[in-house]
Protein backbone atom coordinates (compact mmCIF):
# COMPACT_ATOMS: atom_id res chain seq x y z
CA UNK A 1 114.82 109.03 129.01
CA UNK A 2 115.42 112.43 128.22
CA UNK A 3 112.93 115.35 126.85
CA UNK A 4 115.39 116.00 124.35
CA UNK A 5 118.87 115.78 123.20
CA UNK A 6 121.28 115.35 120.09
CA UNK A 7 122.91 112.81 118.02
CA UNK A 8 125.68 113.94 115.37
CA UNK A 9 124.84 117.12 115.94
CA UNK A 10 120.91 116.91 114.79
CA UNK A 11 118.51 117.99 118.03
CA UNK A 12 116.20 115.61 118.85
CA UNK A 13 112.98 116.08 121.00
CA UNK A 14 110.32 114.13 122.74
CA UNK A 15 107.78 115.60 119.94
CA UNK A 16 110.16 115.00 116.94
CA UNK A 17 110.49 110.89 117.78
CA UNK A 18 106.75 110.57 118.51
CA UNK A 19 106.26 106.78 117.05
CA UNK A 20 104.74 106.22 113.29
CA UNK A 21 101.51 104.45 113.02
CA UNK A 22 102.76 101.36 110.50
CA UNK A 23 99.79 100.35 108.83
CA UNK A 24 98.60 99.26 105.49
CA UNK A 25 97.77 103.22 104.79
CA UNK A 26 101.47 104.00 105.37
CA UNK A 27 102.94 101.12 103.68
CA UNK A 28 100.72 102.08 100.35
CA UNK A 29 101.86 105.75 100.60
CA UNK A 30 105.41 104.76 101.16
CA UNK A 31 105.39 101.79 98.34
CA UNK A 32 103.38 104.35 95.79
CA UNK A 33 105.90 106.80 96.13
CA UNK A 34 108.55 104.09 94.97
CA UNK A 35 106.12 103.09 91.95
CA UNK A 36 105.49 106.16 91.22
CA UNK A 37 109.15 107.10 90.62
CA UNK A 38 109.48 103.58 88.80
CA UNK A 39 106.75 104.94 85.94
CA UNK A 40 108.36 108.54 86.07
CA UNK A 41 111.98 106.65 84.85
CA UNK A 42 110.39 104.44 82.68
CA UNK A 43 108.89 107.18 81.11
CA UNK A 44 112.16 109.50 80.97
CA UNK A 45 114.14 106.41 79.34
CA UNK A 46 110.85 105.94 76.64
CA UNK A 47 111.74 109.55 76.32
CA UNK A 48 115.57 109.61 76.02
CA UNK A 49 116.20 106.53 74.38
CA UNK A 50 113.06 105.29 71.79
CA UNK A 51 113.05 101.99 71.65
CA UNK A 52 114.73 100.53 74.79
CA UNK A 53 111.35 98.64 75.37
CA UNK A 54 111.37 100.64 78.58
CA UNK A 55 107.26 99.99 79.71
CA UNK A 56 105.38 100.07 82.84
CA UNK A 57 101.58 98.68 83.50
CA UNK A 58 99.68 99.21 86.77
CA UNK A 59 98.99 95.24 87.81
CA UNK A 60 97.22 94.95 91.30
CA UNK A 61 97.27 98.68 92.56
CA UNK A 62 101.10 99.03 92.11
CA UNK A 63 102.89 99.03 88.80
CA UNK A 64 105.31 96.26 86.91
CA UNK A 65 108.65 98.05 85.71
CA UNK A 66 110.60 96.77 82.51
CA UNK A 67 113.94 99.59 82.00
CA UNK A 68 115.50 96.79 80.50
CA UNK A 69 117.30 93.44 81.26
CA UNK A 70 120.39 94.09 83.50
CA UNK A 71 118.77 96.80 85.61
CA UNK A 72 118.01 96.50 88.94
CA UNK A 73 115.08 99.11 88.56
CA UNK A 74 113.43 96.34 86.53
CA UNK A 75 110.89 94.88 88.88
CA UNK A 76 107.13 94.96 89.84
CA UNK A 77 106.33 97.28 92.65
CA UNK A 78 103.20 98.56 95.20
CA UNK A 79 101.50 95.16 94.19
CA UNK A 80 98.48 93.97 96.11
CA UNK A 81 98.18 96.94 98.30
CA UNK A 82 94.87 97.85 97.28
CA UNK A 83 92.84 95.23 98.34
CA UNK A 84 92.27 91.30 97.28
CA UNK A 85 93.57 90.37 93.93
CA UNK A 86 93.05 87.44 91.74
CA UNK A 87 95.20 84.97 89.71
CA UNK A 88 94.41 86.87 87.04
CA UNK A 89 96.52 89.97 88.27
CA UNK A 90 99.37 87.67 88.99
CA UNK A 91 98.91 86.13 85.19
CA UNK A 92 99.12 89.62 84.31
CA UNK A 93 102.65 90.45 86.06
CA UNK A 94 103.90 87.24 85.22
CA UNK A 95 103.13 87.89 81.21
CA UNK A 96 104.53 91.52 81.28
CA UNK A 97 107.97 90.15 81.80
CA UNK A 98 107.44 87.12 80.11
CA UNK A 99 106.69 89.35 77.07
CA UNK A 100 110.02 90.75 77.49
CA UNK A 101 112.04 87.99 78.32
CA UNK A 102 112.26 88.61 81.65
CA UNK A 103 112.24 86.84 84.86
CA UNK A 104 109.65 88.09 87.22
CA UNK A 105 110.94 90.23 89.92
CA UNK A 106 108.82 92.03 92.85
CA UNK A 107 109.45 94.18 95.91
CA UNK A 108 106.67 92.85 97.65
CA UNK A 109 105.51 94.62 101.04
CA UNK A 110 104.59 91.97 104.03
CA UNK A 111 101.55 93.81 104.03
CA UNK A 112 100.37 92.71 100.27
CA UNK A 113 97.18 90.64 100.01
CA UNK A 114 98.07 87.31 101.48
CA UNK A 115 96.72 85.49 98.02
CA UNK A 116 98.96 87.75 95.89
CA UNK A 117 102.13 86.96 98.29
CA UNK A 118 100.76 82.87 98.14
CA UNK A 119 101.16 82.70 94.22
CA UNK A 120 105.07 83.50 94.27
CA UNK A 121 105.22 79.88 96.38
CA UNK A 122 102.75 78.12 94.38
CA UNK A 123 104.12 79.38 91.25
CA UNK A 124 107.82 78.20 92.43
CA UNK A 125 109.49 81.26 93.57
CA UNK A 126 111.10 82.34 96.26
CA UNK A 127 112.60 85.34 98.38
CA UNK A 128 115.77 86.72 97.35
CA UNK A 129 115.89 89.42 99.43
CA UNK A 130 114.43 91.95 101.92
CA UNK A 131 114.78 95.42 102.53
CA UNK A 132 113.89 97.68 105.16
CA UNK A 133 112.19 101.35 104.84
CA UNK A 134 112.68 103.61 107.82
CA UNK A 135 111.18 106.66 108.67
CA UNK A 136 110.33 108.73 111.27
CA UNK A 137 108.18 111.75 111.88
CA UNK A 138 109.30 115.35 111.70
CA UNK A 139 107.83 118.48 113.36
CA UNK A 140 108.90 122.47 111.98
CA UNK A 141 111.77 122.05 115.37
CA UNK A 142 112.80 118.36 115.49
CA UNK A 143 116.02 119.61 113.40
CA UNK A 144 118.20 122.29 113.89
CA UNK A 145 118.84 124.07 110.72
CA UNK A 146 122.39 124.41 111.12
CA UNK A 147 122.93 120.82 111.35
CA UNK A 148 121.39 120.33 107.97
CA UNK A 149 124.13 119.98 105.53
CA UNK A 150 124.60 121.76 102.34
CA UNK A 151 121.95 121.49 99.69
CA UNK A 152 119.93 119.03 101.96
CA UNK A 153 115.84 119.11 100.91
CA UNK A 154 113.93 121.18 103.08
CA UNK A 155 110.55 122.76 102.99
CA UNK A 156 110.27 126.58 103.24
């Protein structure tokens, strides 16, 4: 394997593709930032439009999102991340979409507290979906600037 080299015209070194440590502290930075941005467009539509029922509640370390009932962004998120939780917290997620006539939905991370992930299957759900987050690390020259394309984020 190389030192170095490029792909679609991004440079890629040795350094830039050092491997991620995938832990629990990852996963709960990664699935925070997602719950975070959940609350911050609940909040906006609260804002915008008074009276949607738009509401978000921190259940379990992570937050259940209601932005009402056909969108996707309506779903409990981060859950169980910060440790052991109880039936109770599940009760808890469970009511705040019951309250809004709402089936429960939840992006749950394989590394959630096992007894949080257990009560979807003894409570008679089931997996609908997955998804898969990737990421990689990035040093100041693991990308050219010039490959960057127009109004891409970068730090300066």
């Amino acid at each position: 394997m190389s030192e170095s080299g490029t792909l679609d015209g991004l440079r890629y070194t040795a350094e830039a593709m050092a491997p991620l440590i995938l832990d629990l502290a990852l996963a709960r930075r990664v699935e925070m930032v997602e719950a975070a941005s959940a609350v911050d467009r609940v909040e906006l539509l609260q804002t915008i439009k008074p009276g949607s029922g738009a509401a978000a509640e921190r259940i379990a370390g992570g937050y259940a999102a209601h932005r009402g009932a056909e969108s996707p962004l309506t779903q409990a998120v981060a859950i169980g991340l910060d440790g052991a939780t109880t039936q109770g917290d599940f009760d808890r997620m469970e009511s705040f979409y019951r309250e809004r006539d709402q089936p429960v939905r939840a992006e749950v991370c394989p590394l959630a507290d096992a007894a949080f992930v257990e009560q979807f299957g003894k409570r008679g759900y089931r997996v609908t979906e997955f998804t898969n987050v990737m990421a990689r690390t990035f040093s100041p020259n693991s990308v050219s600037e010039q490959a960057l394309p127009p109004g891409d984020c970068r730090k300066d």
